[in-house]
Protein backbone atom coordinates (compact mmCIF):
# COMPACT_ATOMS: atom_id res chain seq x y z
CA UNK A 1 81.88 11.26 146.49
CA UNK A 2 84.99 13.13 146.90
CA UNK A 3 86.19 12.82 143.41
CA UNK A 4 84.87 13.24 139.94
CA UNK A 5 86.32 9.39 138.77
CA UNK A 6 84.84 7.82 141.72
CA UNK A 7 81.09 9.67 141.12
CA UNK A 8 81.36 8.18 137.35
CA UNK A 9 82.52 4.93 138.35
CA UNK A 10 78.97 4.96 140.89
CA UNK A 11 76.73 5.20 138.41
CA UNK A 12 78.60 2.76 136.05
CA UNK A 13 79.69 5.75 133.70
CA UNK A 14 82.85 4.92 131.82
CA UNK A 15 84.58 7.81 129.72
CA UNK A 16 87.80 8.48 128.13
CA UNK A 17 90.29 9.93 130.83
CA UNK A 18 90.65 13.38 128.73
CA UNK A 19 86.65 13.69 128.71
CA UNK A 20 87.07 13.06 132.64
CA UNK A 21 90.08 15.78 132.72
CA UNK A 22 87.47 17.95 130.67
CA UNK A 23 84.51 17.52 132.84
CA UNK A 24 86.45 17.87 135.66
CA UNK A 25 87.77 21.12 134.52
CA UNK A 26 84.39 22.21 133.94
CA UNK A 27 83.13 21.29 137.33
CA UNK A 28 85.31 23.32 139.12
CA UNK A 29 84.87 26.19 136.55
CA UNK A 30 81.06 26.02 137.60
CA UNK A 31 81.63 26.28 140.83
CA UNK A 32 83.65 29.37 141.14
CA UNK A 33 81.46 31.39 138.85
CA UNK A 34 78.35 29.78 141.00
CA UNK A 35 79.96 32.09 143.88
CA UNK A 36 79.09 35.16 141.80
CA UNK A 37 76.21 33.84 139.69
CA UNK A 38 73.92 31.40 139.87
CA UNK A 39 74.06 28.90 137.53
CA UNK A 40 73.50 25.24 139.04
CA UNK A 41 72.05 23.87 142.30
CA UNK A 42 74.50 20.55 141.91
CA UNK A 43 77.50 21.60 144.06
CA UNK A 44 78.97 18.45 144.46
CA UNK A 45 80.56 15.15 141.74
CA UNK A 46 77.38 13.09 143.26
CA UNK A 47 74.40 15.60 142.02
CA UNK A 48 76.54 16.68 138.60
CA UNK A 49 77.20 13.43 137.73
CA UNK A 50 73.41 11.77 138.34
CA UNK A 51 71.76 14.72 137.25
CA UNK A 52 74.13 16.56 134.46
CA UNK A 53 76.30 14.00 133.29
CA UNK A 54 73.19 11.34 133.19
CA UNK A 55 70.67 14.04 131.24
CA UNK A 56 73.54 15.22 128.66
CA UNK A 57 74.57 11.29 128.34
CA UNK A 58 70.76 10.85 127.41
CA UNK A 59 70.39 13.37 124.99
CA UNK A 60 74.03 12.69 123.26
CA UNK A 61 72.93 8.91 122.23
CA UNK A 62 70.06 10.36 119.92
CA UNK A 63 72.79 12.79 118.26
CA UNK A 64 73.76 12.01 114.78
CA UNK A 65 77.77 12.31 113.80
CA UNK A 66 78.58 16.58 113.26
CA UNK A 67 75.01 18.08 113.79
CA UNK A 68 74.67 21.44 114.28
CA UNK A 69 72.78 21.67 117.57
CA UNK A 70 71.10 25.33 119.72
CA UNK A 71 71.67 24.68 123.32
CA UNK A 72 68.71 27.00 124.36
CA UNK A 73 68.62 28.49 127.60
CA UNK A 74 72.06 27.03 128.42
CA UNK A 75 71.83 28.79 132.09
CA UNK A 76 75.68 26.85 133.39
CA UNK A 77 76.14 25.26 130.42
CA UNK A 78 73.80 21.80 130.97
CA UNK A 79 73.89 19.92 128.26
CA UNK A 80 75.75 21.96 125.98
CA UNK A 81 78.76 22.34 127.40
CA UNK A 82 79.20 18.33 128.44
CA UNK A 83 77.92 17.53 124.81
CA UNK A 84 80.73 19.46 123.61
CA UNK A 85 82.98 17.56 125.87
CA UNK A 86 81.99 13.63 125.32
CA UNK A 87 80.98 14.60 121.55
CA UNK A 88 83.72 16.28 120.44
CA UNK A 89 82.29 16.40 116.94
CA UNK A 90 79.06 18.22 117.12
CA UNK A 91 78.54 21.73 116.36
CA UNK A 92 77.42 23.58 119.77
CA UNK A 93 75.90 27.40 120.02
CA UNK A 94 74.95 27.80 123.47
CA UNK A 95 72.43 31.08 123.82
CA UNK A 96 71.20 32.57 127.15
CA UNK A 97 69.06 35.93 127.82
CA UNK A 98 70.89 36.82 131.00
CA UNK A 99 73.98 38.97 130.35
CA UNK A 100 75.69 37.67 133.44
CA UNK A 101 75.28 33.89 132.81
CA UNK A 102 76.07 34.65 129.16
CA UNK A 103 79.56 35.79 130.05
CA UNK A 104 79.96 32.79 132.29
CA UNK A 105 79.53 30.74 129.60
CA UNK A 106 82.15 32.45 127.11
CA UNK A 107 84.74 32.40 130.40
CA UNK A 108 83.89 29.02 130.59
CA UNK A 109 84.17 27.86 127.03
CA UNK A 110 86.91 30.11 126.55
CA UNK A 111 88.98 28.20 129.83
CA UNK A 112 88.49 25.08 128.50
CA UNK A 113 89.60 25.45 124.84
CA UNK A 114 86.50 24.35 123.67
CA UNK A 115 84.95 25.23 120.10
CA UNK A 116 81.72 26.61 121.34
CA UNK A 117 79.87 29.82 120.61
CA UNK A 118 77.59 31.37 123.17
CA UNK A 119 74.78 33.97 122.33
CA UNK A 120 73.62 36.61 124.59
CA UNK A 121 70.11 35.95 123.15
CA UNK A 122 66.51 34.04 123.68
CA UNK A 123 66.76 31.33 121.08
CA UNK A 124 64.02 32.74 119.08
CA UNK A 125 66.08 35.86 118.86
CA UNK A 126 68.69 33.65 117.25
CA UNK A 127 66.37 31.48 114.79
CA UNK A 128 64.23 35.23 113.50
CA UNK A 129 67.97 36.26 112.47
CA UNK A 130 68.07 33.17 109.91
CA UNK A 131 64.47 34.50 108.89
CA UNK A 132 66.44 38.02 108.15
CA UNK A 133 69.00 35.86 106.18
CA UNK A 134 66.76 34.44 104.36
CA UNK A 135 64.70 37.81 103.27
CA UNK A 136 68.12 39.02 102.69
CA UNK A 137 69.41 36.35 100.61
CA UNK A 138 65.96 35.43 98.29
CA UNK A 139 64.47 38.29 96.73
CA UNK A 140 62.56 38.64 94.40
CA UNK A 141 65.43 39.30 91.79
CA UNK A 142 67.10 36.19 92.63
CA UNK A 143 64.28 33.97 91.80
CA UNK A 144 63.35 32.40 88.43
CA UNK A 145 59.54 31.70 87.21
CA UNK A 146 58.41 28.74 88.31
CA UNK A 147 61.34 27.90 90.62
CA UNK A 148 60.56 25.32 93.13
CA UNK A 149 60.57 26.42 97.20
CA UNK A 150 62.86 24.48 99.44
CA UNK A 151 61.32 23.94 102.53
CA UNK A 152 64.23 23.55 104.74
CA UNK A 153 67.01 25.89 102.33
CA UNK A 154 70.49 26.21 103.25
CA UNK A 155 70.16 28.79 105.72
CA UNK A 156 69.03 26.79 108.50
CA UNK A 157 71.83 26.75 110.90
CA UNK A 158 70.22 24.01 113.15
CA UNK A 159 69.46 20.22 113.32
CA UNK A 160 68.01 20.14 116.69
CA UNK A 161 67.49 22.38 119.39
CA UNK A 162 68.34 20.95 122.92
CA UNK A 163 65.93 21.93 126.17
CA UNK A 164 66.26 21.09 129.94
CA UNK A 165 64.56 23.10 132.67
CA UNK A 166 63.74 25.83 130.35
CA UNK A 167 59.90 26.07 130.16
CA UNK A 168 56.66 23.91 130.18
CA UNK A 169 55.94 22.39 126.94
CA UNK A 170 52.89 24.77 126.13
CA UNK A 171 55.30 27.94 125.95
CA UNK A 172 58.08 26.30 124.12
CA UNK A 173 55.92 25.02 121.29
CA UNK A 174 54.46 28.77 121.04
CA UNK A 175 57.49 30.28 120.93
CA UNK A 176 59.17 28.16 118.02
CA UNK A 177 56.10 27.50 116.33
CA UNK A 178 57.22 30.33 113.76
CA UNK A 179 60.88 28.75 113.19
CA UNK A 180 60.14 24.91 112.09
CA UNK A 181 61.01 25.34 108.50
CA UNK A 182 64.60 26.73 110.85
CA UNK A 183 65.63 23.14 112.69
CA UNK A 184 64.43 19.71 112.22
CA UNK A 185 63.71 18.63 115.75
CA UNK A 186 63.32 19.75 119.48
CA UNK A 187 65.21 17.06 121.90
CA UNK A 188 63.93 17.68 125.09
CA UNK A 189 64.42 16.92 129.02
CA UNK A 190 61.74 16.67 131.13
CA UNK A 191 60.26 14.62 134.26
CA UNK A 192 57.38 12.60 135.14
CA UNK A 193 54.99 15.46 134.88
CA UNK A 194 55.63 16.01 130.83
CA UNK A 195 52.29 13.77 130.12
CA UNK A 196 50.29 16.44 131.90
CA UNK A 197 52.14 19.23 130.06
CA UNK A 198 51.64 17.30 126.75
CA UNK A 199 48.07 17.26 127.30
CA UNK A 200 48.11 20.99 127.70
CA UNK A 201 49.59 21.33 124.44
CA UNK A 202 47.23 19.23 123.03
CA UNK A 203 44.54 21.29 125.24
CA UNK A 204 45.23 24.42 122.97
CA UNK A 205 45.66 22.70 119.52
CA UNK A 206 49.92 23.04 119.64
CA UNK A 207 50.12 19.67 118.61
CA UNK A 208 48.39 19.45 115.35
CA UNK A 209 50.68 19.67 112.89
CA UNK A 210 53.67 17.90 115.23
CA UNK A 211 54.85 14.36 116.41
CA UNK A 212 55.87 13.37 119.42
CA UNK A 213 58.04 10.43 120.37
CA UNK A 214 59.68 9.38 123.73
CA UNK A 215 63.32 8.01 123.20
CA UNK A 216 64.16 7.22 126.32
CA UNK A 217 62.98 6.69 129.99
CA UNK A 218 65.55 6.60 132.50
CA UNK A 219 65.69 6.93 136.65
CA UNK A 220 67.63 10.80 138.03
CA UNK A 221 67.99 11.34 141.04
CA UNK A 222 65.63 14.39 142.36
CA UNK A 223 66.03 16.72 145.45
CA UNK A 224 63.01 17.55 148.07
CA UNK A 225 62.86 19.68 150.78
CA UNK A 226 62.02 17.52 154.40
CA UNK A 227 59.04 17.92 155.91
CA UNK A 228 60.39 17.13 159.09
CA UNK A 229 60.46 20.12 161.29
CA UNK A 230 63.91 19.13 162.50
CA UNK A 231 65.39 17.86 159.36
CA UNK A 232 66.66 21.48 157.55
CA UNK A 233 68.70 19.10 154.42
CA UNK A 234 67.19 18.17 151.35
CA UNK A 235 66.47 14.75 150.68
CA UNK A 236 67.04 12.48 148.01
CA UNK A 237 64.72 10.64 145.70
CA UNK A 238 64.66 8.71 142.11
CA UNK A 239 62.44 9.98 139.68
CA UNK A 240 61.93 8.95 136.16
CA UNK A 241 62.98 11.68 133.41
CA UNK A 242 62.47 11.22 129.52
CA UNK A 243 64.16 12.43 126.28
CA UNK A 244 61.43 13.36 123.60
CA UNK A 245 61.51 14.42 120.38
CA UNK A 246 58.79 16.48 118.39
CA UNK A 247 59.07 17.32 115.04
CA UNK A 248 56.84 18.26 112.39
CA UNK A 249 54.57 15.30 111.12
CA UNK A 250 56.08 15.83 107.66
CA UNK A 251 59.70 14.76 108.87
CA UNK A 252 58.64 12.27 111.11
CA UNK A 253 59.17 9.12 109.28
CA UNK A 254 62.69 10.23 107.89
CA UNK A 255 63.37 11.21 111.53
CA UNK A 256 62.34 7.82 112.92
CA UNK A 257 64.50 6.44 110.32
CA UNK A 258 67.83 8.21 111.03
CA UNK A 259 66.81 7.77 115.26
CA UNK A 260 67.06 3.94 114.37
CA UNK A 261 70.21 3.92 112.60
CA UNK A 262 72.09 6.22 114.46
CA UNK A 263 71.13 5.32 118.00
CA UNK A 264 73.85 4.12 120.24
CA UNK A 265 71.72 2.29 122.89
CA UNK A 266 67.75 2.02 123.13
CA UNK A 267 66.40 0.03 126.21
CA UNK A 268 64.11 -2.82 125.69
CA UNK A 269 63.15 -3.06 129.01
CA UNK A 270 61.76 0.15 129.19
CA UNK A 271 58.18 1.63 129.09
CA UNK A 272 59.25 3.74 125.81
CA UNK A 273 56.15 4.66 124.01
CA UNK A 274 56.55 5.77 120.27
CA UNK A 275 53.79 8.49 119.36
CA UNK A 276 53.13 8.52 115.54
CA UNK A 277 50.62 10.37 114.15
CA UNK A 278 49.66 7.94 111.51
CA UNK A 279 48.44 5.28 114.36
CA UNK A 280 45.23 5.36 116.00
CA UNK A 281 45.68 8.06 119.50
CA UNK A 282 43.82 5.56 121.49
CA UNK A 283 46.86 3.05 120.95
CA UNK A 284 49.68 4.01 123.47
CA UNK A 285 51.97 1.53 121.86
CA UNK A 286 52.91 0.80 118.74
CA UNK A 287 55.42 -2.03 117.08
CA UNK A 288 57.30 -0.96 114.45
CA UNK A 289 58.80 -3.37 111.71
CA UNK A 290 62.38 -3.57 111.00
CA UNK A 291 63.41 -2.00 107.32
């Protein structure tokens, strides 16, 4: 595909022309700092828009109107950066631990006149500063007898945290497992091997006190090396990818609730399984009553 319009338009993608201009804009932004650093292995409209555009275009449908969402691990700014583009009204903080890709990011933001702030930070590093806030802000002093504890108080910055090609699921749930009271949801990317890494998590008891729920299944296109001794390219095949959300068990319901209303398209036709914790585990699907 030689142009950005004509990649969209092949993989029936239809967006505002200043969301095109944007993207565009971005592309090429990529690709220069890619020279020095490197932050994506999609070099050309075909693999951004099946694998970037696609992934961020799943994730944006099960974003409510103005949430406040942690990109973490942002690495070239996938899905932040296009979330901030086709949804102009959420609230993006992109954070990455590498110092270089970090300042590729503010460049990047910065270029495109987009309202985005970018951390040089883990995510956790990010969320254990709200815990600071809140030791700061409720002491001891401030508190009256018999006050009752919000669960979620006003501190928490986040809605949802987004992840894609950031960790197995085993090591994410570990790492956030101290900030839940901090955001209400993980939204996460992942491929066809996410059953086995959900079973991992379930190996070593992560998974107690959360829910887990597929939103979406979808076809990406994937990249493989040839095995062909005289073949040196990469070759191209479909894969299926999901979006899943976990949350705690507590919020699940409300979650489900808000998913249902907000949602801008949910396939039928799909294998989409729903995991809810108040259903028998042996039952892989579940139907679910219209309020």
């Amino acid at each position: 595909m030689e142009s950005l319009h004509e990649s969209l338009k092949h993989y029936n993608i239809s967006l505002p022309k200043k969301q095109t201009e944007q993207l565009d804009a971005y592309c090429q932004l990529l690709w220069d700092w890619n020279s020095c650093f490197n932050l994506t292995r999609h070099m050309n409209y075909d693999r951004f828009v099946s694998r970037d555009v696609v992934d961020s275009l799943a994730i944006s449908e099960f974003l409510r109107e103005n949430e406040r969402v942690l990109d973490v691990g942002s690495g070239g700014g996938v899905p932040g950066i296009i979330l901030k583009i086709i949804r102009p009204d959420l609230h993006i903080e992109l954070c990455d631990s590498t110092g270089k890709k970090a300042l590729a990011l503010s460049e990047i933001v910065n270029d495109l006149n987009l309202n985005v702030i970018v951390h040089h930070a883990k995510a956790e590093s990010i969320l254990a500063a709200c815990v600071t806030q809140k030791n700061k802000k409720f002491t001891p002093k401030n508190k009256t007898q018999n006050q009752p504890q919000d669960p979620k108080p006003e501190f928490a910055r986040f809605t949802t945290l987004t992840i894609r090609a950031v960790a197995k699921l085993m090591q994410l749930l570990r790492i956030f497992s101290p900030y839940w009271t901090l955001f209400d949801r993980l939204l996460l990317i992942k491929g066809p091997n996410w059953i086995n890494e959900r079973g991992e998590a379930r190996h070593y008891n992560l998974m107690n006190k959360l829910a887990l729920r597929v939103l979406k299944n979808y076809p990406t296109i994937t990249e493989s090396k040839s095995t062909e001794p005289d073949e040196t390219e990469n070759k191209s095949t479909s894969a299926m990818s999901v979006v899943l959300q976990i949350c705690r068990k507590d919020d699940f319901e409300q979650l489900d609730k808000i998913i249902d209303k907000h949602k801008v398209f949910f396939p039928k036709h799909e294998n989409s399984e729903k995991h809810n914790p108040r259903k028998s585990p042996h039952r892989k699907k579940t139907t679910r009553k219209k309020s």
